[in-house]
PDB file of N, CA and C in Angstrom:
ATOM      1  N   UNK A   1      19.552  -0.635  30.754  1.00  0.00           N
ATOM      2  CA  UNK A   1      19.443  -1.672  29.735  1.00  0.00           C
ATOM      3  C   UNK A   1      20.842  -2.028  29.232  1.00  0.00           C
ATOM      4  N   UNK A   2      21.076  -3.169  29.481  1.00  0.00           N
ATOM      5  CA  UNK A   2      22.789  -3.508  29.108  1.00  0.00           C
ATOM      6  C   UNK A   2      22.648  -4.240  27.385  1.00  0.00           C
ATOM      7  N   UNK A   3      23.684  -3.168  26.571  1.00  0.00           N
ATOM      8  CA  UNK A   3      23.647  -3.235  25.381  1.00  0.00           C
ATOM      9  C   UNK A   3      24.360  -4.353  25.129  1.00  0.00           C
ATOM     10  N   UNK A   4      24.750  -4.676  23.791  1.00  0.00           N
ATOM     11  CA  UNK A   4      24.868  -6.197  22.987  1.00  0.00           C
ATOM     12  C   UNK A   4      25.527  -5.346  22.022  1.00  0.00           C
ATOM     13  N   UNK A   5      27.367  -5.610  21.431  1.00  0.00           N
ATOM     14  CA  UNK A   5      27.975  -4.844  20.728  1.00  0.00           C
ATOM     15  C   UNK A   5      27.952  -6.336  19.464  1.00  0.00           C
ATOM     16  N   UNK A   6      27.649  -5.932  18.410  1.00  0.00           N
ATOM     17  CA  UNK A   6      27.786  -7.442  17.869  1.00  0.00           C
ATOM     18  C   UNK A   6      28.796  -6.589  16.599  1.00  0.00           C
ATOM     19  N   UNK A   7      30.033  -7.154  15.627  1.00  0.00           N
ATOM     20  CA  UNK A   7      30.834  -6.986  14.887  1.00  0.00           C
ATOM     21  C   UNK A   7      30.079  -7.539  13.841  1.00  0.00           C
ATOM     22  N   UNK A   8      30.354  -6.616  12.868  1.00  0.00           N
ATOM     23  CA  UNK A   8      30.048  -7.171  11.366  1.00  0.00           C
ATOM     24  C   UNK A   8      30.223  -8.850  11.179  1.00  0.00           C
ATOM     25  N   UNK A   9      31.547  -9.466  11.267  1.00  0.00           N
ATOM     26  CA  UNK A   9      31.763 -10.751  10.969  1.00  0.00           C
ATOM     27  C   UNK A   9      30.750 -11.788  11.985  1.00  0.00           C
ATOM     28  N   UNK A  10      30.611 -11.486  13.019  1.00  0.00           N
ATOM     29  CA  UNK A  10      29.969 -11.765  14.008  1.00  0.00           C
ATOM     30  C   UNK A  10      28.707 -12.126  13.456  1.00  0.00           C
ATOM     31  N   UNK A  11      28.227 -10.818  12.791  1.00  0.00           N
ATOM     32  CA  UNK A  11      26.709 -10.894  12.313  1.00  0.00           C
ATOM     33  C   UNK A  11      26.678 -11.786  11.219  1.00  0.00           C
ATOM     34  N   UNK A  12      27.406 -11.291  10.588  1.00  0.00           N
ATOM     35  CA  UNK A  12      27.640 -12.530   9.011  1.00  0.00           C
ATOM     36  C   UNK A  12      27.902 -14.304   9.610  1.00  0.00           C
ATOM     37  N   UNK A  13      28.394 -14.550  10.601  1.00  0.00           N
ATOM     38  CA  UNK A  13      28.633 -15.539  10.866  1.00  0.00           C
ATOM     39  C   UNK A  13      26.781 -16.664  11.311  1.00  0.00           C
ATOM     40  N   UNK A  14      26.723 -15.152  12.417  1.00  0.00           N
ATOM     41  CA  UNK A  14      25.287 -16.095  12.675  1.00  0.00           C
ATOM     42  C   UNK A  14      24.241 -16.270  11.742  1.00  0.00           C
ATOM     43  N   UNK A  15      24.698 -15.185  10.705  1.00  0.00           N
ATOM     44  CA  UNK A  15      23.406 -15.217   9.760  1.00  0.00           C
ATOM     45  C   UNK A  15      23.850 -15.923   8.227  1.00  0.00           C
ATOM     46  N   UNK A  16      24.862 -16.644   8.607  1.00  0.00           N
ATOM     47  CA  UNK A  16      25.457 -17.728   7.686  1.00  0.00           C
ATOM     48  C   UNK A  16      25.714 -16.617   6.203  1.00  0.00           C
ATOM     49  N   UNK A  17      26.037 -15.538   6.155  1.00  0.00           N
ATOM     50  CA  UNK A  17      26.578 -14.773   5.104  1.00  0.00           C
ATOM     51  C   UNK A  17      27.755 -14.405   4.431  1.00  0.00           C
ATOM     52  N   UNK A  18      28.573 -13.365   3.846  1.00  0.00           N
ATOM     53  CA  UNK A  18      29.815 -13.293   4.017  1.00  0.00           C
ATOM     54  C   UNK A  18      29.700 -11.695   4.022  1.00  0.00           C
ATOM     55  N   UNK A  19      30.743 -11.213   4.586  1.00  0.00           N
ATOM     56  CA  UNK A  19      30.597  -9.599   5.268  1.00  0.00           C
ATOM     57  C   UNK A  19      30.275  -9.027   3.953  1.00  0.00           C
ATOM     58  N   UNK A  20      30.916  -9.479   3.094  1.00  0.00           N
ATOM     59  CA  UNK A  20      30.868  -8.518   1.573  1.00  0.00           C
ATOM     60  C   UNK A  20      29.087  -8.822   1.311  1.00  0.00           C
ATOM     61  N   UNK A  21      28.665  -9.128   1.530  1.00  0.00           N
ATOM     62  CA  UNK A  21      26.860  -9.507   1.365  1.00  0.00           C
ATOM     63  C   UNK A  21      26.713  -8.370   2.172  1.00  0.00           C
ATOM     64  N   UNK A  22      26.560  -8.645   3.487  1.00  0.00           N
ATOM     65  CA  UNK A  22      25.911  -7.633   4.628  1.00  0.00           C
ATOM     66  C   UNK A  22      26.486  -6.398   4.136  1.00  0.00           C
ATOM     67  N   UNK A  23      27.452  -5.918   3.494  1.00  0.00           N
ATOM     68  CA  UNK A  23      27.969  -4.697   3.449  1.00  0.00           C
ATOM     69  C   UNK A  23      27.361  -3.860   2.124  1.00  0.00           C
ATOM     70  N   UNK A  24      26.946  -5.047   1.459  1.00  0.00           N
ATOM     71  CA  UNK A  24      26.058  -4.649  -0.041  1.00  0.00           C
ATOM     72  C   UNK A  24      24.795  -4.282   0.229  1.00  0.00           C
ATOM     73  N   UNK A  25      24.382  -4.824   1.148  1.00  0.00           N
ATOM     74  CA  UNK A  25      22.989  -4.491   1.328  1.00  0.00           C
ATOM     75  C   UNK A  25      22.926  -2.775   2.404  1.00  0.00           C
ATOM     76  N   UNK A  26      24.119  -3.337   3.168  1.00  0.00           N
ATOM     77  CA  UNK A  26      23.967  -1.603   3.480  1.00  0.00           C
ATOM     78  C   UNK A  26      24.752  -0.591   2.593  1.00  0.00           C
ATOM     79  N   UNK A  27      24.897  -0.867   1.762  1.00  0.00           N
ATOM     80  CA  UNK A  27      25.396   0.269   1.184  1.00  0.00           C
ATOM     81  C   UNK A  27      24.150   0.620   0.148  1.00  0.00           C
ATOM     82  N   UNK A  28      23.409  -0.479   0.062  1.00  0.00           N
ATOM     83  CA  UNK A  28      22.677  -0.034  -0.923  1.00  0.00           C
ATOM     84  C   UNK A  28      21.188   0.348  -0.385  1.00  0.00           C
ATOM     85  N   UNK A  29      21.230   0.262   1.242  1.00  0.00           N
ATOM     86  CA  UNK A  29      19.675   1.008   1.857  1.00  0.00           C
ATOM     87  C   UNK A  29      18.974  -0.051   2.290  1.00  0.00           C
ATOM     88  N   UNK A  30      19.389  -1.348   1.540  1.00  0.00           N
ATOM     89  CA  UNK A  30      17.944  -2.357   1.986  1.00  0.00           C
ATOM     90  C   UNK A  30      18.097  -2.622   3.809  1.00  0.00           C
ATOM     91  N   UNK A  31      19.314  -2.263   4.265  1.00  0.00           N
ATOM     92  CA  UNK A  31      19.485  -2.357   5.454  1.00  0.00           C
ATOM     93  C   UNK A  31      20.249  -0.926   6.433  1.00  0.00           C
ATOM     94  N   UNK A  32      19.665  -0.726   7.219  1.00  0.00           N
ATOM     95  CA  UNK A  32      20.532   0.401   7.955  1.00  0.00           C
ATOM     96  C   UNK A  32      21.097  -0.045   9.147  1.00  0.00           C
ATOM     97  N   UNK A  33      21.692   0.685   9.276  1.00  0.00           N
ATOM     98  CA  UNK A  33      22.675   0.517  11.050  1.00  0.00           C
ATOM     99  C   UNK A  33      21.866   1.923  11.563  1.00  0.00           C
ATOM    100  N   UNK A  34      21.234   1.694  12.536  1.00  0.00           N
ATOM    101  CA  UNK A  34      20.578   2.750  13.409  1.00  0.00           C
ATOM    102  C   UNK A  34      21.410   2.996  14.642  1.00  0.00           C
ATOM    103  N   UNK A  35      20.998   4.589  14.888  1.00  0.00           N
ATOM    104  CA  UNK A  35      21.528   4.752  16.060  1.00  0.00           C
ATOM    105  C   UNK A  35      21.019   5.198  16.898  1.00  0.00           C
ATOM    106  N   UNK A  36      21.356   4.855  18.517  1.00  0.00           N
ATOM    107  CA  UNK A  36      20.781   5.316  19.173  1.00  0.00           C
ATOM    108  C   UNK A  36      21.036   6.537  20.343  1.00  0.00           C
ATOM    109  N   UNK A  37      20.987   6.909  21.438  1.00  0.00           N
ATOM    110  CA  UNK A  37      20.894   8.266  21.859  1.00  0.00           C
ATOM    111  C   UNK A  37      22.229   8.513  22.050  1.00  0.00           C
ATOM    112  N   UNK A  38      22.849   7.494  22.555  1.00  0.00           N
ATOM    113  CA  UNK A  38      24.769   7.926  22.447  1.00  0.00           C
ATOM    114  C   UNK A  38      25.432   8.178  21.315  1.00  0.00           C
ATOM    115  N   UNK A  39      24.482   8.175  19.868  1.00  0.00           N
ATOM    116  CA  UNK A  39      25.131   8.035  18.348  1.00  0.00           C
ATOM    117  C   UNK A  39      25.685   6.656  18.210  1.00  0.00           C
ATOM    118  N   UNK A  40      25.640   5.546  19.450  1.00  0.00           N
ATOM    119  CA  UNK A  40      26.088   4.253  18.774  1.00  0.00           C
ATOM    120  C   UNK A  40      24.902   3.653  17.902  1.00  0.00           C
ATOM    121  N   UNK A  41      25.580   2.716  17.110  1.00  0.00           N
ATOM    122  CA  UNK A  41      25.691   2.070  16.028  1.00  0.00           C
ATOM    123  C   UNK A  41      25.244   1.094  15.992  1.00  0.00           C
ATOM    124  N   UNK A  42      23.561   0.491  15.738  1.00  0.00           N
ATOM    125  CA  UNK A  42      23.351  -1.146  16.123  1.00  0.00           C
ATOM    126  C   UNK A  42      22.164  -1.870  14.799  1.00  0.00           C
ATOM    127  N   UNK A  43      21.552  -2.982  15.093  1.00  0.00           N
ATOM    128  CA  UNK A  43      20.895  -3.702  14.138  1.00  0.00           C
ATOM    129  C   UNK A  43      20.128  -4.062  14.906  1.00  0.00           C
ATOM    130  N   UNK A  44      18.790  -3.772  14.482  1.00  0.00           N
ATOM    131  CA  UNK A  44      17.422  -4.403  15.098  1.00  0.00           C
ATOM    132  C   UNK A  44      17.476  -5.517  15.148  1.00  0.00           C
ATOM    133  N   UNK A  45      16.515  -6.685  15.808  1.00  0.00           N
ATOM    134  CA  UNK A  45      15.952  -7.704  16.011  1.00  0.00           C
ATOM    135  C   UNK A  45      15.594  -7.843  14.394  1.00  0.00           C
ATOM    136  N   UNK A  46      14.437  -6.993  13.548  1.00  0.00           N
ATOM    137  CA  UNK A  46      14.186  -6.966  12.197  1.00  0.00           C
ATOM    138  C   UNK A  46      15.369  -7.094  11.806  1.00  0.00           C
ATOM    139  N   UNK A  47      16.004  -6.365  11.599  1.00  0.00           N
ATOM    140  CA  UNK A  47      17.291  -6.578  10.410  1.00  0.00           C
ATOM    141  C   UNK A  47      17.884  -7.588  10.588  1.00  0.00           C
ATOM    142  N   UNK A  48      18.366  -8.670  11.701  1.00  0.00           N
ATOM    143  CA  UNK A  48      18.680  -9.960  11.564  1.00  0.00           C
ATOM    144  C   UNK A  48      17.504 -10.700  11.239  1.00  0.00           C
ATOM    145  N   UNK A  49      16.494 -10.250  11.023  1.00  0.00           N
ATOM    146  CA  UNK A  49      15.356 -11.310  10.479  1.00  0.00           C
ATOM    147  C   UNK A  49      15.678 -10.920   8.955  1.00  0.00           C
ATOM    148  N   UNK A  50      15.644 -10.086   8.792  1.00  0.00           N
ATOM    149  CA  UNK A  50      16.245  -9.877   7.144  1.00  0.00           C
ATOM    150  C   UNK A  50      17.241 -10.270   6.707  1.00  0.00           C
ATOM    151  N   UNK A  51      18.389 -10.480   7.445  1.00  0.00           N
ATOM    152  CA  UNK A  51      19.528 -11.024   7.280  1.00  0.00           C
ATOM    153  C   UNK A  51      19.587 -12.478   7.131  1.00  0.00           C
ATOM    154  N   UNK A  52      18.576 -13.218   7.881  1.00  0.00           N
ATOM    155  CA  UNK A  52      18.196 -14.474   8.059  1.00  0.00           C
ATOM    156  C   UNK A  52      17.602 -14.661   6.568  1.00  0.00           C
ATOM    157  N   UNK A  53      16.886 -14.483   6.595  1.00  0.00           N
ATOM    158  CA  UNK A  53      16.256 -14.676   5.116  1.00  0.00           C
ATOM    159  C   UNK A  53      17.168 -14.379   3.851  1.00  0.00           C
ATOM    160  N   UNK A  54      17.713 -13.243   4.058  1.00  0.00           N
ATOM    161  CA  UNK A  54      18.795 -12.953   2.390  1.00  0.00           C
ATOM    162  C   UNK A  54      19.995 -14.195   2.584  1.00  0.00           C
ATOM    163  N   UNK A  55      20.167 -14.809   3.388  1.00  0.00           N
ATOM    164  CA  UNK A  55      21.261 -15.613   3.753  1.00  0.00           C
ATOM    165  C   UNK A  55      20.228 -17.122   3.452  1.00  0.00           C
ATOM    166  N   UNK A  56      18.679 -17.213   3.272  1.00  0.00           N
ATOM    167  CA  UNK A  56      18.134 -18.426   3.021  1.00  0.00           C
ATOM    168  C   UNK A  56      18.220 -18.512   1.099  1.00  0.00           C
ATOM    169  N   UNK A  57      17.941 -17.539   0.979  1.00  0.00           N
ATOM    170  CA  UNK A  57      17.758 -16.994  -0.620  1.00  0.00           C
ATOM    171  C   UNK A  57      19.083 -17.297  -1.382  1.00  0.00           C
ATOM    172  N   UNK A  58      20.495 -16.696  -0.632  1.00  0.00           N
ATOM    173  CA  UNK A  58      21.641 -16.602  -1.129  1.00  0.00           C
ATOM    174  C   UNK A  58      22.207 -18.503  -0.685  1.00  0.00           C
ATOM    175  N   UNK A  59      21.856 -18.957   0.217  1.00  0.00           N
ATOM    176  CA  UNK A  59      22.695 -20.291   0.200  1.00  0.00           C
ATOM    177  C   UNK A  59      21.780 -21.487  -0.227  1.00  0.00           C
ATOM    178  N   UNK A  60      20.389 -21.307   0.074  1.00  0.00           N
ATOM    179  CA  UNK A  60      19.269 -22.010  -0.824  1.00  0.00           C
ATOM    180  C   UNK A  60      19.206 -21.807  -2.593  1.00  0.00           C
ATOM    181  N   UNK A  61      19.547 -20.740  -2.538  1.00  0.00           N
ATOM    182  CA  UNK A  61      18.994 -20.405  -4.029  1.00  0.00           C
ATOM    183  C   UNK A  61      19.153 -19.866  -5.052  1.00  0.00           C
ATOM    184  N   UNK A  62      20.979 -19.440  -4.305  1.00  0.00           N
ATOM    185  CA  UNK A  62      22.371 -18.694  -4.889  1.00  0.00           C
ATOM    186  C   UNK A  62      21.675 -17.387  -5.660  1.00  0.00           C
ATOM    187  N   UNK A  63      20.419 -16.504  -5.098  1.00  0.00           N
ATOM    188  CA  UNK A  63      19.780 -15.431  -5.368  1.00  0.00           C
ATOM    189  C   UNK A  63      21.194 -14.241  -4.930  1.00  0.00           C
ATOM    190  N   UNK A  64      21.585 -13.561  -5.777  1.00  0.00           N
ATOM    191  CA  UNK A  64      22.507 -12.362  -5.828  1.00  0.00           C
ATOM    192  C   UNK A  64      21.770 -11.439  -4.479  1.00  0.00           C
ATOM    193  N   UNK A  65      22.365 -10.183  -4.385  1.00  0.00           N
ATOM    194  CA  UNK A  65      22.135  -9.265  -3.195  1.00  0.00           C
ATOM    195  C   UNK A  65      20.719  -8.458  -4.133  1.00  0.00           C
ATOM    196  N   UNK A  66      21.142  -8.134  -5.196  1.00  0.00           N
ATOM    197  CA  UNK A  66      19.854  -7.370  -6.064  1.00  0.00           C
ATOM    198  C   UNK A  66      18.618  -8.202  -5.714  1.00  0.00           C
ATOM    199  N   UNK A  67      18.576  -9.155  -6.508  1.00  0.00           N
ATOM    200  CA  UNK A  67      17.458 -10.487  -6.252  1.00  0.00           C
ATOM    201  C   UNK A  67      17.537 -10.570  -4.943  1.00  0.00           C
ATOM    202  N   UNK A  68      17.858  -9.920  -3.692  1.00  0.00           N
ATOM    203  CA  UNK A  68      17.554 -10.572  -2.264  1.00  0.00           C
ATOM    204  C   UNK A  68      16.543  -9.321  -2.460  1.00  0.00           C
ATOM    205  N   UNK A  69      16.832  -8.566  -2.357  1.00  0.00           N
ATOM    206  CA  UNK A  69      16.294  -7.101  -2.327  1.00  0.00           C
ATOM    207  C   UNK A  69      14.691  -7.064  -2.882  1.00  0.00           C
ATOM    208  N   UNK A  70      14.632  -7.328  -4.054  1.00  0.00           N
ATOM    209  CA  UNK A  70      13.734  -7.152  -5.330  1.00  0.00           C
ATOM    210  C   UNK A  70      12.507  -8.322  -4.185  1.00  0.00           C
ATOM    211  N   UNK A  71      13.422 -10.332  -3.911  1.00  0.00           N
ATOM    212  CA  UNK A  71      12.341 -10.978  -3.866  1.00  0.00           C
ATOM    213  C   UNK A  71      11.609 -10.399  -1.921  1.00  0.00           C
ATOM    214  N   UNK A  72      12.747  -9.423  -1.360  1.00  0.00           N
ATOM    215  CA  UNK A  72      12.201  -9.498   0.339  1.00  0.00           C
ATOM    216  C   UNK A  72      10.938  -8.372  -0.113  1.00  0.00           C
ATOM    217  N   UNK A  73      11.078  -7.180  -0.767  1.00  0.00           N
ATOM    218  CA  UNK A  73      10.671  -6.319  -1.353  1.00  0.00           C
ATOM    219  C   UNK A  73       9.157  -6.926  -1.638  1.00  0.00           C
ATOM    220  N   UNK A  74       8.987  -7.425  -2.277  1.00  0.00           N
ATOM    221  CA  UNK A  74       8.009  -8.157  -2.666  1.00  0.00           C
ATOM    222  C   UNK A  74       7.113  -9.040  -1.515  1.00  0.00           C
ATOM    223  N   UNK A  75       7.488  -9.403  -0.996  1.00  0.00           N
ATOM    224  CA  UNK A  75       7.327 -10.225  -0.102  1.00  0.00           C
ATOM    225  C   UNK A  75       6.632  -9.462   0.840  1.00  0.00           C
ATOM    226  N   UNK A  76       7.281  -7.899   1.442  1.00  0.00           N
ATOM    227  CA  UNK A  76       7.005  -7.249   2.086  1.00  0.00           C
ATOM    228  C   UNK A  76       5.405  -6.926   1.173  1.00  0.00           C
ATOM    229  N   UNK A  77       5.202  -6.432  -0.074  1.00  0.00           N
ATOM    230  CA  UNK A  77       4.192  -6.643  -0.495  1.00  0.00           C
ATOM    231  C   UNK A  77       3.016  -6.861  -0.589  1.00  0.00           C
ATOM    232  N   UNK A  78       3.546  -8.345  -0.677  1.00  0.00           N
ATOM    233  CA  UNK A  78       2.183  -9.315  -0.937  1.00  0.00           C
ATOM    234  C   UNK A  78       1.270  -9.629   0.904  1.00  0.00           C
ATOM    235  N   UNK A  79       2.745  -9.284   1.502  1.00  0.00           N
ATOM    236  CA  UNK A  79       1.688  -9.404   3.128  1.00  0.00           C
ATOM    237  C   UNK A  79       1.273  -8.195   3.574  1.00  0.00           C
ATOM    238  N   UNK A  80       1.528  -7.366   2.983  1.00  0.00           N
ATOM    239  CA  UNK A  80       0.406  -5.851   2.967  1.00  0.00           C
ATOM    240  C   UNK A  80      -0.702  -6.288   2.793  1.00  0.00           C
ATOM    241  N   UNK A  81      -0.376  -6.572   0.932  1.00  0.00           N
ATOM    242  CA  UNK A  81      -1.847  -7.013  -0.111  1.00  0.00           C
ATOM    243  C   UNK A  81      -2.925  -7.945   1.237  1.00  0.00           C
ATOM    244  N   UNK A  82      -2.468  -8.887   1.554  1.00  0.00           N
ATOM    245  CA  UNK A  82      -2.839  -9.949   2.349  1.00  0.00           C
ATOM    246  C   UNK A  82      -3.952  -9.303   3.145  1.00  0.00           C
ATOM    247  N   UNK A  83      -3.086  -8.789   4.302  1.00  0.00           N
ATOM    248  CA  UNK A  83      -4.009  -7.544   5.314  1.00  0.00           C
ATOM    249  C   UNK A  83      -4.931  -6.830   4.480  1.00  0.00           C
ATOM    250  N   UNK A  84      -4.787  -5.739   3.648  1.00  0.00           N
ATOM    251  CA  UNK A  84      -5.447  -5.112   2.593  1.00  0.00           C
ATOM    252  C   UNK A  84      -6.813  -6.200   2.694  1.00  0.00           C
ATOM    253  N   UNK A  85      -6.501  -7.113   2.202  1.00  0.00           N
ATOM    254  CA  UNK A  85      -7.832  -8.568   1.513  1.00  0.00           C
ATOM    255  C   UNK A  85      -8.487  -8.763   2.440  1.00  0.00           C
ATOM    256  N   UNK A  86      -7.702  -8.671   3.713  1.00  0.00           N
ATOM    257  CA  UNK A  86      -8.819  -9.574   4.979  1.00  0.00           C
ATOM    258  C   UNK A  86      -9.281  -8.548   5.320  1.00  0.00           C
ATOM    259  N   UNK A  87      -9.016  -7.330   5.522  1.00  0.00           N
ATOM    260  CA  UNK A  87      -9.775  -6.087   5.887  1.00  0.00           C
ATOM    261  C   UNK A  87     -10.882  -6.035   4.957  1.00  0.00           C
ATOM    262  N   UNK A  88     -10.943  -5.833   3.553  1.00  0.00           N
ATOM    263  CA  UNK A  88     -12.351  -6.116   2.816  1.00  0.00           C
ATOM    264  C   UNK A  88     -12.993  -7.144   2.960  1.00  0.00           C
ATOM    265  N   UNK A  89     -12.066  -8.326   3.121  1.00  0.00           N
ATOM    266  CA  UNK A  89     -13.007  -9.669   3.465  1.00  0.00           C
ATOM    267  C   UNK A  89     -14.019  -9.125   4.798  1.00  0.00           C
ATOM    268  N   UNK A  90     -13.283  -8.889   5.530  1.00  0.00           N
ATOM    269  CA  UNK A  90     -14.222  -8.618   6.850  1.00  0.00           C
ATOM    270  C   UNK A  90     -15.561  -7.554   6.684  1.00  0.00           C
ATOM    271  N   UNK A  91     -15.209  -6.625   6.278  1.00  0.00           N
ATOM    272  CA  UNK A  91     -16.002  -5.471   5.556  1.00  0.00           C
ATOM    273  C   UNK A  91     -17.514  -6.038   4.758  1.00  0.00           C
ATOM    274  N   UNK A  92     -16.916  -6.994   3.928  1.00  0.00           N
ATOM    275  CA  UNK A  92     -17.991  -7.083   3.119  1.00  0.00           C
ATOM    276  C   UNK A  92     -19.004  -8.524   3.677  1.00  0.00           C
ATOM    277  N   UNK A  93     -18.223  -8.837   4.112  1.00  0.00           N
ATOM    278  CA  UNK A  93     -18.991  -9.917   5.471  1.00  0.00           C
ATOM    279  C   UNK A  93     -19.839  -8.957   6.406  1.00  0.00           C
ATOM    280  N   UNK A  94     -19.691  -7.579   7.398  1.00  0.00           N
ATOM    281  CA  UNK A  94     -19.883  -7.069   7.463  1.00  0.00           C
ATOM    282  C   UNK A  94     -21.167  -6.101   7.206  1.00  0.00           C
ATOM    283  N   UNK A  95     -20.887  -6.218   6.294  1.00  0.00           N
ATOM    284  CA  UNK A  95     -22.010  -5.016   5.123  1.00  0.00           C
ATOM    285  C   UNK A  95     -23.248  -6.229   4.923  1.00  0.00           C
ATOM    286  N   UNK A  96     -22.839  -7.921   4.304  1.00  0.00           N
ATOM    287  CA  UNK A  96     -23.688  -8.653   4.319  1.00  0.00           C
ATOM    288  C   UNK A  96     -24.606  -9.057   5.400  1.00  0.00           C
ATOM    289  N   UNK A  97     -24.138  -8.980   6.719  1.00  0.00           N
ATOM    290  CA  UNK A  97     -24.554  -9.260   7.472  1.00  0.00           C
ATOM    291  C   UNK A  97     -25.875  -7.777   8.095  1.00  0.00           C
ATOM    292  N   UNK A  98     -25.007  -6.539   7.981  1.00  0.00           N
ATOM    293  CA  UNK A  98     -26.163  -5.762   7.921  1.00  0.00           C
ATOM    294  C   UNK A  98     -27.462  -5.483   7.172  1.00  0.00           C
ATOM    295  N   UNK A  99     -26.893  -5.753   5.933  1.00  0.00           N
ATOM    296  CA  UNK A  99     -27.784  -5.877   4.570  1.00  0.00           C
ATOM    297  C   UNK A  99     -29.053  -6.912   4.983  1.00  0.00           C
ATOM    298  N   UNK A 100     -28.341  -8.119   5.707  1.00  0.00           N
ATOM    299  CA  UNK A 100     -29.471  -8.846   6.089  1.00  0.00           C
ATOM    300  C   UNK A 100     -30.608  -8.561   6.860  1.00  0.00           C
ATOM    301  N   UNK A 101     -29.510  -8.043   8.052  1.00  0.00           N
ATOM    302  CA  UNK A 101     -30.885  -7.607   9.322  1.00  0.00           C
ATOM    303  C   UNK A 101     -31.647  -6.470   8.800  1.00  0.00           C
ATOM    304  N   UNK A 102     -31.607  -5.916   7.553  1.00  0.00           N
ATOM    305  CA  UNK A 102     -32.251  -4.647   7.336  1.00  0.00           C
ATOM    306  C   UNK A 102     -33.691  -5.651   6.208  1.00  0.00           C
ATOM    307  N   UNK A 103     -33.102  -6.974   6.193  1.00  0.00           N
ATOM    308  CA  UNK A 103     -34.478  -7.442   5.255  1.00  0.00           C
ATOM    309  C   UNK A 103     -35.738  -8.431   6.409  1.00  0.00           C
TER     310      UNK A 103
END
């Protein structure tokens, strides 16, 4: 599998940020640099989707690195909650539908 070395500025560039952003967020956990079996050093497919987004928040909506955090956080959330809902939705559709054939 031929690896992809991408540089901090690199990343900030495509993800329209400035390094001091990307470097806040890893310092503060919302993002990691993973490694893999050689101990190198890389960024998921996810984490430029996260990066994509804190970079929509920060140039859309001049949202600070805290507020990127707090609104992705959330976000992550509410599309749990979401799943959570349609799983009972289904359930109780479910249950109605047995409830029926039992009358």
């Amino acid at each position: 599998m031929q690896k992809r070395i991408l540089y901090l500025k690199d990343v900030a560039e495509y993800c329209g940020l400035e390094i001091e952003v990307i470097e806040q967020l890893l310092d503060s956990g919302f993002l990691q640099v993973k490694n893999d079996d050689q101990e190198e050093e890389f960024l998921t497919e996810q984490d430029l989707e996260l990066l994509h987004r804190a970079s929509r928040l920060q140039n859309t909506f001049g949202v600070n690195v805290a507020g990127i955090e707090v609104i992705v956080h959330m976000r992550e959330q509410i599309l749990y909650l979401q799943q959570e809902l349609h799983k009972l939705q289904n359930l109780a559709a479910y249950m109605d539908d047995e409830k029926n054939a039992l009358e």
